[in-house]
C-alpha atoms as a PDB file:
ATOM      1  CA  UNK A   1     -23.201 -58.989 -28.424  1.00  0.00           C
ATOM      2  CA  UNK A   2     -19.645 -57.664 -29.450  1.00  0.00           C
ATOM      3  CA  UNK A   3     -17.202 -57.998 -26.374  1.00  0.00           C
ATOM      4  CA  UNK A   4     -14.474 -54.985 -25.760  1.00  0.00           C
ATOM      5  CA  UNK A   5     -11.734 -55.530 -23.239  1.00  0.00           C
ATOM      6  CA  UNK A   6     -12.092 -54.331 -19.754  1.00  0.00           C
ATOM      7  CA  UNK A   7      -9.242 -51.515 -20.035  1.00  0.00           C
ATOM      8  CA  UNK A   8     -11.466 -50.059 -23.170  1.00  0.00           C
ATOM      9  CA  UNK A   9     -14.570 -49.992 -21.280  1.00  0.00           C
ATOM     10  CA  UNK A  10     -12.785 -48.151 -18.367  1.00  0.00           C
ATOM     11  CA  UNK A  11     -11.368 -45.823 -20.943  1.00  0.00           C
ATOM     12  CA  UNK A  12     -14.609 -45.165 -23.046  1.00  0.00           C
ATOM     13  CA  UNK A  13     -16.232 -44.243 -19.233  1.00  0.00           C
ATOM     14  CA  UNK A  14     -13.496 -41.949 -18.306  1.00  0.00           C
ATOM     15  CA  UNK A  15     -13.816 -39.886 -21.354  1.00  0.00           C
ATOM     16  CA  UNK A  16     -17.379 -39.848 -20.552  1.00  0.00           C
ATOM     17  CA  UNK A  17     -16.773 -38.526 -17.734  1.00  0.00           C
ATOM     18  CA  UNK A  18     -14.912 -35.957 -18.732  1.00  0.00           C
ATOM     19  CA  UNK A  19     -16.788 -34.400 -21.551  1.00  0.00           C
ATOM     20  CA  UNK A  20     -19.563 -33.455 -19.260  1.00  0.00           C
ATOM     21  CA  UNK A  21     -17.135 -31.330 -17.403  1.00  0.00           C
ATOM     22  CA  UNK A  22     -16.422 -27.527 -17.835  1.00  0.00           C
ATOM     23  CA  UNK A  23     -12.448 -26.862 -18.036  1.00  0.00           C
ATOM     24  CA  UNK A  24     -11.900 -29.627 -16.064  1.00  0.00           C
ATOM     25  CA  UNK A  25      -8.733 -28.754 -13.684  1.00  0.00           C
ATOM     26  CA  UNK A  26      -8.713 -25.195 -14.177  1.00  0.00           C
ATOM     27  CA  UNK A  27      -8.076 -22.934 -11.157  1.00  0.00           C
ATOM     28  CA  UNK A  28     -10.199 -20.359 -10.378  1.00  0.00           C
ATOM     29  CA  UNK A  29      -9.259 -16.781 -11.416  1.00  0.00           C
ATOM     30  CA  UNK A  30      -9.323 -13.400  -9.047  1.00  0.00           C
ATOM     31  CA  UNK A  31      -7.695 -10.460  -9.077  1.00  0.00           C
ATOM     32  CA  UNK A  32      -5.535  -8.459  -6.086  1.00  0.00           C
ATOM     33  CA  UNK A  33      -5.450  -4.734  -6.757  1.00  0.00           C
ATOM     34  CA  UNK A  34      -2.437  -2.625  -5.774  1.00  0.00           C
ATOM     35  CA  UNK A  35      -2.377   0.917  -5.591  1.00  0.00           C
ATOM     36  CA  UNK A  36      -0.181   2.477  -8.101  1.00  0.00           C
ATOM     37  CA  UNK A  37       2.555   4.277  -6.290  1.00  0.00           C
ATOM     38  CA  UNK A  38       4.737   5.494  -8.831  1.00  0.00           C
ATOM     39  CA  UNK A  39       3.997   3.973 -12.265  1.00  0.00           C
ATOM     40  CA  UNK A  40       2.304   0.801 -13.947  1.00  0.00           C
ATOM     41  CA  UNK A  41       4.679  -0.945 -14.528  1.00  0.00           C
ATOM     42  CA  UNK A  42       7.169  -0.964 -11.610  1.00  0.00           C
ATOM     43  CA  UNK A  43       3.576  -1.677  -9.580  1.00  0.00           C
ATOM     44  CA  UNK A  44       3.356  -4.813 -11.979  1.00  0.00           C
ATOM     45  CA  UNK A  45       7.654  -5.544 -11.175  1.00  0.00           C
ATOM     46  CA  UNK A  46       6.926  -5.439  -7.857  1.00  0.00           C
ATOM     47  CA  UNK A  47       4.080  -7.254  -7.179  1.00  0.00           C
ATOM     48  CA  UNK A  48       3.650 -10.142  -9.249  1.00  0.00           C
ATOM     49  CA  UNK A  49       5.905 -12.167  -7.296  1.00  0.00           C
ATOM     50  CA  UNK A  50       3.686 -11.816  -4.402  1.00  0.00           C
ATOM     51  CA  UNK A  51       0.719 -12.680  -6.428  1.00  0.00           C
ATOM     52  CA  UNK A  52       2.300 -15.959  -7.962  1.00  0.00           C
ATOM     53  CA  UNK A  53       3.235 -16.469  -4.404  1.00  0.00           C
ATOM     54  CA  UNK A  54      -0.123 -16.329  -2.824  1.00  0.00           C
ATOM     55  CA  UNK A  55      -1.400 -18.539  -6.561  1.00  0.00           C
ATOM     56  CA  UNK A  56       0.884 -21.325  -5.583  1.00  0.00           C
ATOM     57  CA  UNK A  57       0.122 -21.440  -1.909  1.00  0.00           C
ATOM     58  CA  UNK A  58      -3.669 -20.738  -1.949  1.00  0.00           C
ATOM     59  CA  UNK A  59      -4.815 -22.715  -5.416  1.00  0.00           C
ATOM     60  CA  UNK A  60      -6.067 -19.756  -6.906  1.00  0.00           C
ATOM     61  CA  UNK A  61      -4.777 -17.877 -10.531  1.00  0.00           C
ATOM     62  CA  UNK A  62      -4.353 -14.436  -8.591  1.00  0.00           C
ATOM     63  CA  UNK A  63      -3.956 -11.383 -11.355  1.00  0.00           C
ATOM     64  CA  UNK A  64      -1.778  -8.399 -10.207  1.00  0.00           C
ATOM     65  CA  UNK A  65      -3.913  -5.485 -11.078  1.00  0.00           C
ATOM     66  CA  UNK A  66      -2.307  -1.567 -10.509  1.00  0.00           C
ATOM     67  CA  UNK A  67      -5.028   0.624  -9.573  1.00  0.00           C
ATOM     68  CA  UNK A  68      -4.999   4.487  -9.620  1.00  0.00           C
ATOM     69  CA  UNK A  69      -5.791   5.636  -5.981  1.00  0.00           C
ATOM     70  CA  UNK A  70      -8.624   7.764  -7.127  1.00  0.00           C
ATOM     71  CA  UNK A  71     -10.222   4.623  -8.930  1.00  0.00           C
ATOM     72  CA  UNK A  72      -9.880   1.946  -6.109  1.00  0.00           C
ATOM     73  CA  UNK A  73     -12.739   2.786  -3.952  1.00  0.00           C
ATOM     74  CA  UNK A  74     -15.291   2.876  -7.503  1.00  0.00           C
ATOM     75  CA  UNK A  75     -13.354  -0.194  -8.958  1.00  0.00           C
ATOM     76  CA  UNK A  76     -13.633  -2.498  -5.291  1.00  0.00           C
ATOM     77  CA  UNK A  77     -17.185  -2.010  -4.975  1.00  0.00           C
ATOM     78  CA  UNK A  78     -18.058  -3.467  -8.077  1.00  0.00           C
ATOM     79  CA  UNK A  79     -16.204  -5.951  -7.458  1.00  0.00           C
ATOM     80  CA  UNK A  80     -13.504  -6.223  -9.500  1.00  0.00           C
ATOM     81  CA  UNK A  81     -10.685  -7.629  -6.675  1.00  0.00           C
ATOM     82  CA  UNK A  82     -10.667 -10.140  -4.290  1.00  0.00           C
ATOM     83  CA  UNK A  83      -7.910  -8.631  -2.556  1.00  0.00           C
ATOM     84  CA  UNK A  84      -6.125  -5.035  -2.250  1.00  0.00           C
ATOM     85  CA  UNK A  85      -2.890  -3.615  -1.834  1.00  0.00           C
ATOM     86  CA  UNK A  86      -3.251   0.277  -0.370  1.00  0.00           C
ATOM     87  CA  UNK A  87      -1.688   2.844   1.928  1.00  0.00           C
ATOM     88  CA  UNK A  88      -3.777   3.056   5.398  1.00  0.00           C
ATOM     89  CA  UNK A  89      -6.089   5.359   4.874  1.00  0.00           C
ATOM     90  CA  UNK A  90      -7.347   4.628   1.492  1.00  0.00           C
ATOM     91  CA  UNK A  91      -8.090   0.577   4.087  1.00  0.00           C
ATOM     92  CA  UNK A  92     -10.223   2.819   6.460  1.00  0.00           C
ATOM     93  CA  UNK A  93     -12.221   4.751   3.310  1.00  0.00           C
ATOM     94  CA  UNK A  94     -12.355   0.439   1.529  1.00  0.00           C
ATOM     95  CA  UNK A  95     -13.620  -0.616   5.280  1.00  0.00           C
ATOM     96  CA  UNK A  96     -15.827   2.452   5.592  1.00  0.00           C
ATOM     97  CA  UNK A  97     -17.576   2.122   2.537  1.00  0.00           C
ATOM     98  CA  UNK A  98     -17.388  -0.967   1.228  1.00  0.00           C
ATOM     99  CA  UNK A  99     -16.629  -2.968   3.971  1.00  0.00           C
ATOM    100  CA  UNK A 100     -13.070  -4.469   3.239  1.00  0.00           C
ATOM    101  CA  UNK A 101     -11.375  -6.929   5.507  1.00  0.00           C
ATOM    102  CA  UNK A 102      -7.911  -6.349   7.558  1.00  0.00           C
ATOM    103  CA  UNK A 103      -5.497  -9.005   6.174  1.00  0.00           C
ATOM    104  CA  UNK A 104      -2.287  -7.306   7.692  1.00  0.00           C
ATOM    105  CA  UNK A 105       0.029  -4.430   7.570  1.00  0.00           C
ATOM    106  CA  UNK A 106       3.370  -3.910   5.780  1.00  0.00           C
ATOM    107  CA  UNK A 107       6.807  -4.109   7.793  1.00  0.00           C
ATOM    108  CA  UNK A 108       9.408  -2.601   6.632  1.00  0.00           C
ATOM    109  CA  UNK A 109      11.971  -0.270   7.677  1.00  0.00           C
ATOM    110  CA  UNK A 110      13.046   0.897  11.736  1.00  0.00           C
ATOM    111  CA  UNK A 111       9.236   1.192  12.821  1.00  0.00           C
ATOM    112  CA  UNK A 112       7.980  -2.210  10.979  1.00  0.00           C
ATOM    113  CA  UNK A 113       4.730  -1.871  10.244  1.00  0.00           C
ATOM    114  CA  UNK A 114       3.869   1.619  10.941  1.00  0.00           C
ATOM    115  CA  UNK A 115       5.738   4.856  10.254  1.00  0.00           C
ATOM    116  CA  UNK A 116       5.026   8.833  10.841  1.00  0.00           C
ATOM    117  CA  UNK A 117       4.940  12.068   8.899  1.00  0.00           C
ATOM    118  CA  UNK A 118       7.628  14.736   9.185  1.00  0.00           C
ATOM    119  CA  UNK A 119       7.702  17.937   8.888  1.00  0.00           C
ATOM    120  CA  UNK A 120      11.363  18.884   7.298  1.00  0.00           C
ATOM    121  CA  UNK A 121      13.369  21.398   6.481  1.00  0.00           C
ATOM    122  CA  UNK A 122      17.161  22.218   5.401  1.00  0.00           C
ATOM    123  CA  UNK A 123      18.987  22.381   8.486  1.00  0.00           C
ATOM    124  CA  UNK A 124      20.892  25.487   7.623  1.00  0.00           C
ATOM    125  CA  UNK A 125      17.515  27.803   6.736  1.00  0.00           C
ATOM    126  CA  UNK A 126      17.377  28.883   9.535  1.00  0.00           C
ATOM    127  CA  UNK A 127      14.027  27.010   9.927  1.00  0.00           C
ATOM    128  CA  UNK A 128      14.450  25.535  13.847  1.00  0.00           C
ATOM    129  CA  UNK A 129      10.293  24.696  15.152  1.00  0.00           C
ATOM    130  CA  UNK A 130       7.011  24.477  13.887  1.00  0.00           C
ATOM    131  CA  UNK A 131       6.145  27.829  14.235  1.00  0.00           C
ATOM    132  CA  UNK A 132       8.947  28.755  12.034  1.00  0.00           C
ATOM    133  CA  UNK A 133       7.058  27.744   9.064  1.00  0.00           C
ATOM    134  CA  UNK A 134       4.372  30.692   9.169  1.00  0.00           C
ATOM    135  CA  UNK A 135       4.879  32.310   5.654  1.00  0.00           C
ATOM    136  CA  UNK A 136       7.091  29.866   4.244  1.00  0.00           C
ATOM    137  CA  UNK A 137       6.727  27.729   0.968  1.00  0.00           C
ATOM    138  CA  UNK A 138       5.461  24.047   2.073  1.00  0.00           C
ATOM    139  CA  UNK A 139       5.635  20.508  -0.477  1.00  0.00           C
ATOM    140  CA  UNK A 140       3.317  17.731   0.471  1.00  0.00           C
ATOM    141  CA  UNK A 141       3.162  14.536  -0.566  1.00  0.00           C
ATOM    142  CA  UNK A 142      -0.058  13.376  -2.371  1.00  0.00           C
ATOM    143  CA  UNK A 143      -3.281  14.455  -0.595  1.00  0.00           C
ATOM    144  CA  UNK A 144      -4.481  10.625  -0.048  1.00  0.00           C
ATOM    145  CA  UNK A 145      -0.910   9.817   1.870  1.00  0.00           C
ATOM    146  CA  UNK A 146      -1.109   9.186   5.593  1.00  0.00           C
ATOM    147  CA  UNK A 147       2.564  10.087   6.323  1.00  0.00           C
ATOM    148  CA  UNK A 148       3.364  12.412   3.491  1.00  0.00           C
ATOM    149  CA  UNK A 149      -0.253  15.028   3.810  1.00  0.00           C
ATOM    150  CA  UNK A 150      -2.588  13.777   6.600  1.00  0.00           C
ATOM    151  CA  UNK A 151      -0.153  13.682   9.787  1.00  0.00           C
ATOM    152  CA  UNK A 152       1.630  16.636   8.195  1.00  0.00           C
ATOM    153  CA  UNK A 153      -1.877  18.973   7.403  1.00  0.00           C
ATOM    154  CA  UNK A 154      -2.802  17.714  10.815  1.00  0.00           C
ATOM    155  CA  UNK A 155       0.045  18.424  12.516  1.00  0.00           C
ATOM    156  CA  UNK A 156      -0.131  21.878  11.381  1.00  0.00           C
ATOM    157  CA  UNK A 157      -3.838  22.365  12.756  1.00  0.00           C
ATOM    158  CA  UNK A 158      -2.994  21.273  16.016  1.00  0.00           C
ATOM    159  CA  UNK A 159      -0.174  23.585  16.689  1.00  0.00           C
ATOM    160  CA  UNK A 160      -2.875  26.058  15.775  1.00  0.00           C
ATOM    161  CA  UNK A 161      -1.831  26.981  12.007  1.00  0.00           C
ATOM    162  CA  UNK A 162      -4.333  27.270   9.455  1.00  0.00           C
ATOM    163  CA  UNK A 163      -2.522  25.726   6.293  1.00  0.00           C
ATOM    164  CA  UNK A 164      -4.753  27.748   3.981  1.00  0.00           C
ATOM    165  CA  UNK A 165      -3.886  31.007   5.712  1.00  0.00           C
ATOM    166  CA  UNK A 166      -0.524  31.036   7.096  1.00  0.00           C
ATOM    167  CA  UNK A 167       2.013  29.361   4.657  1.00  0.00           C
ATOM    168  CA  UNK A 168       2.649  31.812   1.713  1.00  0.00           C
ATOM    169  CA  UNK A 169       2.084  28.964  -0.680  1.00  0.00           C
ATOM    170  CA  UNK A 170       2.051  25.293  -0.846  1.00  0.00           C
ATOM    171  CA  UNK A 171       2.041  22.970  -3.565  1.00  0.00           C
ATOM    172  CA  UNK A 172       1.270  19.060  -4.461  1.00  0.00           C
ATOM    173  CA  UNK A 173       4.175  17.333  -6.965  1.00  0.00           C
ATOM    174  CA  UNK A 174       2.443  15.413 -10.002  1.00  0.00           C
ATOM    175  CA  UNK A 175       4.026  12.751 -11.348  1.00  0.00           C
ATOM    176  CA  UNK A 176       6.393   9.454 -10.177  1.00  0.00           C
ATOM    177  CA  UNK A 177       8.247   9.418  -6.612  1.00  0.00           C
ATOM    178  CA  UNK A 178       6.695  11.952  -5.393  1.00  0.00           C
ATOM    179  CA  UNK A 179       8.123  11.384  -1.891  1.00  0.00           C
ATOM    180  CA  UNK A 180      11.581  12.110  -3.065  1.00  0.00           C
ATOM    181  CA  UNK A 181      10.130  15.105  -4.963  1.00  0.00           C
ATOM    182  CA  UNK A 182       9.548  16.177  -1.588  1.00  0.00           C
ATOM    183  CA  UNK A 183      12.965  15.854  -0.067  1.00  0.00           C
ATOM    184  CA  UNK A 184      14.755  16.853  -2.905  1.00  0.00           C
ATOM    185  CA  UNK A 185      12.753  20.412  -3.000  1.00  0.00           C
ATOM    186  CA  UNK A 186      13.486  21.382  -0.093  1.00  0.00           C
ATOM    187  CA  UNK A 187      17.308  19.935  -0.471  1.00  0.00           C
ATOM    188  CA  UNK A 188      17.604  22.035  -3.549  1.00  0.00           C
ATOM    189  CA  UNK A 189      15.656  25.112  -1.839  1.00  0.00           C
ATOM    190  CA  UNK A 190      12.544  25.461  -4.033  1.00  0.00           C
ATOM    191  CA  UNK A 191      10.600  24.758  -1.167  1.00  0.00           C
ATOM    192  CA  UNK A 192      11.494  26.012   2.612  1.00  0.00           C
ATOM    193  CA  UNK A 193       9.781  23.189   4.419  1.00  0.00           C
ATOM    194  CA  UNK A 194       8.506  19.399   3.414  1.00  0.00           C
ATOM    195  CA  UNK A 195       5.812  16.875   4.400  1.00  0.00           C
ATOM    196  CA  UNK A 196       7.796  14.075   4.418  1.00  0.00           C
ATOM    197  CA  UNK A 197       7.055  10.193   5.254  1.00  0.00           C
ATOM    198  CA  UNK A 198       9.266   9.091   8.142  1.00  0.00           C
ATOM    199  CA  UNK A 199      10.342   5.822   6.091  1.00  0.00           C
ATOM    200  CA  UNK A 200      11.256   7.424   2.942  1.00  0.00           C
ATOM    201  CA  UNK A 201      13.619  10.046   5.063  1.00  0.00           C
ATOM    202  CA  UNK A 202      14.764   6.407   6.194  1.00  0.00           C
ATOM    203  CA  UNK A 203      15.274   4.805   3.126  1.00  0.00           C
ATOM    204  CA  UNK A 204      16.770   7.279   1.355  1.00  0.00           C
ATOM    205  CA  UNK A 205      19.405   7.274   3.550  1.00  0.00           C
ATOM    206  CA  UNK A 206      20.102   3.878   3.689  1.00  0.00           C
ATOM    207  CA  UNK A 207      20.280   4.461  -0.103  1.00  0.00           C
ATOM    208  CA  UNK A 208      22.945   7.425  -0.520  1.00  0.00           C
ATOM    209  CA  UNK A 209      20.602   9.522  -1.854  1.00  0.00           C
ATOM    210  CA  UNK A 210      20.634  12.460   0.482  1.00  0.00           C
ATOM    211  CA  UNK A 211      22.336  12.831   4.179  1.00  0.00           C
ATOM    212  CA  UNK A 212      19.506  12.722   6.975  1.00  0.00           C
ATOM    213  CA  UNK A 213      22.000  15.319   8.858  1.00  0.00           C
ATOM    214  CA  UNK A 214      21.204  17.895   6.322  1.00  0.00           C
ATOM    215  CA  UNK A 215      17.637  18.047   7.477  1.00  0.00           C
ATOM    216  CA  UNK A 216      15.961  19.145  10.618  1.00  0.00           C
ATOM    217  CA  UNK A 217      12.668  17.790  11.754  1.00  0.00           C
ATOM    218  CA  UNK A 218      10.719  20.458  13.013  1.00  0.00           C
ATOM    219  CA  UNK A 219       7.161  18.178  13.816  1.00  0.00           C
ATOM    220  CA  UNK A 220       6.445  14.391  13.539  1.00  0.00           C
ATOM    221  CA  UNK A 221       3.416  12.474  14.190  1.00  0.00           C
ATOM    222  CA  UNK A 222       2.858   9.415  16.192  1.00  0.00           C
ATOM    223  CA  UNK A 223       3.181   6.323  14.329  1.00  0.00           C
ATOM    224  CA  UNK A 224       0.641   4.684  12.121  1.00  0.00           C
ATOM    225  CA  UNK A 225      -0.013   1.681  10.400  1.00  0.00           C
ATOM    226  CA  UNK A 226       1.837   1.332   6.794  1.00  0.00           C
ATOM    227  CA  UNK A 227       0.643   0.338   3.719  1.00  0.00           C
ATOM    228  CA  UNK A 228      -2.176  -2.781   4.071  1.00  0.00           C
ATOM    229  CA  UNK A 229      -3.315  -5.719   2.098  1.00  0.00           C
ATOM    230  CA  UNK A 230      -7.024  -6.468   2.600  1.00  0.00           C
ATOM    231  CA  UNK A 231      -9.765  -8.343   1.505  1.00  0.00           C
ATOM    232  CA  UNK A 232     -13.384  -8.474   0.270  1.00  0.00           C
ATOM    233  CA  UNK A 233     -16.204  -8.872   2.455  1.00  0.00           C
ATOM    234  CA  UNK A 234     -17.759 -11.400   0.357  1.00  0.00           C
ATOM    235  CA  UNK A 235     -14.887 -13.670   0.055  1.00  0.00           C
ATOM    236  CA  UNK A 236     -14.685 -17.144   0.341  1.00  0.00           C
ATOM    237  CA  UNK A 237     -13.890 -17.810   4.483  1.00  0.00           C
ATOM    238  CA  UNK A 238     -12.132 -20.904   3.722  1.00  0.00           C
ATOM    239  CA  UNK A 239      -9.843 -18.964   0.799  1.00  0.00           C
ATOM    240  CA  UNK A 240      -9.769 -16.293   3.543  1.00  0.00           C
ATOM    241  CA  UNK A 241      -7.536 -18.681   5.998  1.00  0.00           C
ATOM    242  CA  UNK A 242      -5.748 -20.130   3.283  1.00  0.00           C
ATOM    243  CA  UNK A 243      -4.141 -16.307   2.399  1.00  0.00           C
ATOM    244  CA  UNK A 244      -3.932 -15.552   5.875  1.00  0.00           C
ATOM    245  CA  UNK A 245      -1.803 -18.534   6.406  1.00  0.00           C
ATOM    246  CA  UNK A 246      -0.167 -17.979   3.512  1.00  0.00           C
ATOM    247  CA  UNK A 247       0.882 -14.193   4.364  1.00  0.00           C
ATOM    248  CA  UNK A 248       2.107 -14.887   8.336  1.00  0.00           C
ATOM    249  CA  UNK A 249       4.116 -17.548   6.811  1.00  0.00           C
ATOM    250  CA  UNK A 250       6.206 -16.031   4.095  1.00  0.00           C
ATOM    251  CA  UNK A 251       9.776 -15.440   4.939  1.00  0.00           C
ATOM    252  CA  UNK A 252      12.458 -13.408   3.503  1.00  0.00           C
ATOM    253  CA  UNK A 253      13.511 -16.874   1.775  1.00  0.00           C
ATOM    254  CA  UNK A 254      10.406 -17.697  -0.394  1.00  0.00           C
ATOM    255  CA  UNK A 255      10.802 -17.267  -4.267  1.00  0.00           C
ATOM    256  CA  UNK A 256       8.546 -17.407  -7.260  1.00  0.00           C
ATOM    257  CA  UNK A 257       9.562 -18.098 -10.954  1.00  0.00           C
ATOM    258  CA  UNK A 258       8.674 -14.736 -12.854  1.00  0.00           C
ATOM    259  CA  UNK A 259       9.962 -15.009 -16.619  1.00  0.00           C
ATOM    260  CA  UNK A 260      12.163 -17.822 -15.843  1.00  0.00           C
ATOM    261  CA  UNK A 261      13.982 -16.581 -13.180  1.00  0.00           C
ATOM    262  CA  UNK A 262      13.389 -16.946  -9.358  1.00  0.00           C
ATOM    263  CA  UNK A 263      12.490 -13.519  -7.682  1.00  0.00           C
ATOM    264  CA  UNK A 264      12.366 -13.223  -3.610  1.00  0.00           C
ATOM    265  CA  UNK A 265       9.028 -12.287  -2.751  1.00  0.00           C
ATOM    266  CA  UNK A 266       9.561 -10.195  -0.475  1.00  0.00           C
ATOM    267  CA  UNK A 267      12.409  -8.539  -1.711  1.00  0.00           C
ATOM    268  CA  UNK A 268      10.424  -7.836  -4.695  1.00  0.00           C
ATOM    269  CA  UNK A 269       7.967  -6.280  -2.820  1.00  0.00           C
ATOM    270  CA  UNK A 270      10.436  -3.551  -1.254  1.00  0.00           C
ATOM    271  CA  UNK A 271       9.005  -5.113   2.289  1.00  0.00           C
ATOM    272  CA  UNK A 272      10.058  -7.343   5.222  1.00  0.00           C
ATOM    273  CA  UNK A 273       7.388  -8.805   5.741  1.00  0.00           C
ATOM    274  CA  UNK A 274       3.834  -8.465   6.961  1.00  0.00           C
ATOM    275  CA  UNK A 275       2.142  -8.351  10.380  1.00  0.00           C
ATOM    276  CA  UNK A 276      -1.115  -8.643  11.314  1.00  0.00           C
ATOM    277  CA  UNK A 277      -2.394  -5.705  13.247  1.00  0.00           C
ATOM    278  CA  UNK A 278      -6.236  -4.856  14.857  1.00  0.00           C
ATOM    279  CA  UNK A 279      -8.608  -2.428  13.041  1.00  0.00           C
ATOM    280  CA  UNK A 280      -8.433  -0.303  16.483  1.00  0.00           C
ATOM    281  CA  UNK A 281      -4.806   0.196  15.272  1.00  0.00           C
ATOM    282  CA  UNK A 282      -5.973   1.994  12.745  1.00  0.00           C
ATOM    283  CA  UNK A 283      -7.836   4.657  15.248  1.00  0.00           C
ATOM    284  CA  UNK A 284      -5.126   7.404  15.287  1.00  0.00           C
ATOM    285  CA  UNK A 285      -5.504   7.445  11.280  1.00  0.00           C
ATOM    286  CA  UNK A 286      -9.489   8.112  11.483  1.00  0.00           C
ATOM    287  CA  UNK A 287      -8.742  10.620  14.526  1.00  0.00           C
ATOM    288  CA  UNK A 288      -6.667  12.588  11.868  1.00  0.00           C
ATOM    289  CA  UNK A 289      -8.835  12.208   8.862  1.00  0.00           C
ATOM    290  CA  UNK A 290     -12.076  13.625  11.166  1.00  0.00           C
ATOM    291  CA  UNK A 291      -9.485  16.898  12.575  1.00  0.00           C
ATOM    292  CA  UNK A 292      -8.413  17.242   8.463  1.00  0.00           C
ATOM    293  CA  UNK A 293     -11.826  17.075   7.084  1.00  0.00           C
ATOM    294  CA  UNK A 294     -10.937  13.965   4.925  1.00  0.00           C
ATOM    295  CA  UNK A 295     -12.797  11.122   3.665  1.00  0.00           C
ATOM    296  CA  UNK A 296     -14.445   9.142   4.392  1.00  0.00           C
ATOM    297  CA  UNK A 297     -15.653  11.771   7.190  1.00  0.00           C
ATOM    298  CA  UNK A 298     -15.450  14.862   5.245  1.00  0.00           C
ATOM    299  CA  UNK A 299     -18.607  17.242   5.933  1.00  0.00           C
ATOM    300  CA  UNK A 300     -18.169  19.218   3.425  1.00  0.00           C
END
């Protein structure tokens, strides 16, 4: 019988082994989806870092995915993401229908992780309260925005103003930054009164882009939670903690390597952070949607 060193026969068993294996090493691959605010590709700029975060911390090959806000709620139940990226109410219609998990709440900005909507207008139109508006041209924001239609439509309704009746017209910008659009309308007087998000008032401000004297508020909401990162009902609990841990302990500090360079996380983001909040937080937001007639309790 022919005799092969002991290191050989090790070897030969290893490789053994190994061929029986499929992809041996290889991570496991999900996907986090993040609503599209503006555009594809500054979703894909500002998220990946958080992604590759999450992949180095968690052991998992996350995939930053933008998602149109009219396609999440199809797209998450058939399960295409393990985790999601939305404003607040688009969480409620995820955890509604589908039932999505709370991970936690954006922070960013004076009011952390929640923020209001405003009604706005120039503060020499002679435009001074609510009931000013009766007649006048309105802007909102997109019609799935908590701070920039919801609080703002609601708002109206509860000072007893049917938005469909009393304003002479109203009108929904298409396109990127629509927030801004709002401002800017009524800055440059095609519109007499805006629906605008307390934080982007806030940050463009901070930003030079337009003088928060200029502007009166005539109406804002109480606050509500911001913009929410969730997770699937069916995911693993273990890889559950492991991102939950991951997000309450990512600081301002932490980079990533994204083509070569290292990107602050959170920076990249265009947050400060992330907190974790309580679905009940999230009560004022369904109150609103039910007084609106929005999903997911529309009733007709």
């Amino acid at each position: 019988m022919k005799r092969y060193p002991v290191f050989l026969l090790i070897f030969l068993s290893l490789v053994t082994l190994l061929s029986g294996c499929d992809n041996p090493g290889e991570r496991p691959v999900m996907r986090i989806g993040y609503m599209n605010c503006n555009n594809e590709q500054e979703t894909l700029k500002r998220f990946t870092p958080l992604s590759r975060y999450l992949s180095d911390k968690v052991g998992v090959d996350f995939e930053t995915v933008p998602v149109d806000t009219h396609e999440f709620e199809d797209r998450f139940k058939a399960g295409e993401f393990a985790l999601t990226h939305t404003n607040s109410l688009l969480y409620i219609i995820l955890k509604e229908n589908a039932g999505l998990q709370l991970l936690a709440a954006d922070r960013r900005g004076h009011y952390g992780a929640r923020s209001a909507g405003m009604l706005i207008a120039r503060k020499d139109s002679g435009i001074e309260k609510l009931e000013d508006i009766r007649g006048k041209r309105l802007v909102f924001g997109p019609m799935m925005a908590p701070t920039g239609y919801l609080a703002q439509y609601d708002l109206m309704l509860s000072a007893g103003m049917d938005p469909e009746r009393d304003l002479a017209y109203y009108a929904i910008p298409s396109g990127s930054f629509k927030h801004e659009k709002l401002v800017y309308g009524v800055y440059f007087g095609q519109f007499d009164v805006a629906a605008a998000p307390a934080l982007d008032i806030e940050v463009m401000s901070a930003e030079g882009k337009i003088d928060a004297d200029d502007f009166v508020i005539l109406a804002q909401s109480e606050l509500i939670p911001y913009c929410t990162l969730g997770a699937s009902p069916d995911l693993n609990p273990e890889l559950l903690a492991k991102v939950r841990r991951a997000i309450r302990e990512l600081t301002p500090q932490d980079t990533v390597e994204v083509d070569g360079e290292q990107v602050k996380v959170l920076k990249s983001a265009w947050v400060d952070g992330f907190e974790e909040l309580l679905d009940s937080d999230y009560d004022p937001i369904r109150e609103m949607a039910r007084r609106v007639n929005m999903p997911p309790y529309q009733t007709y």
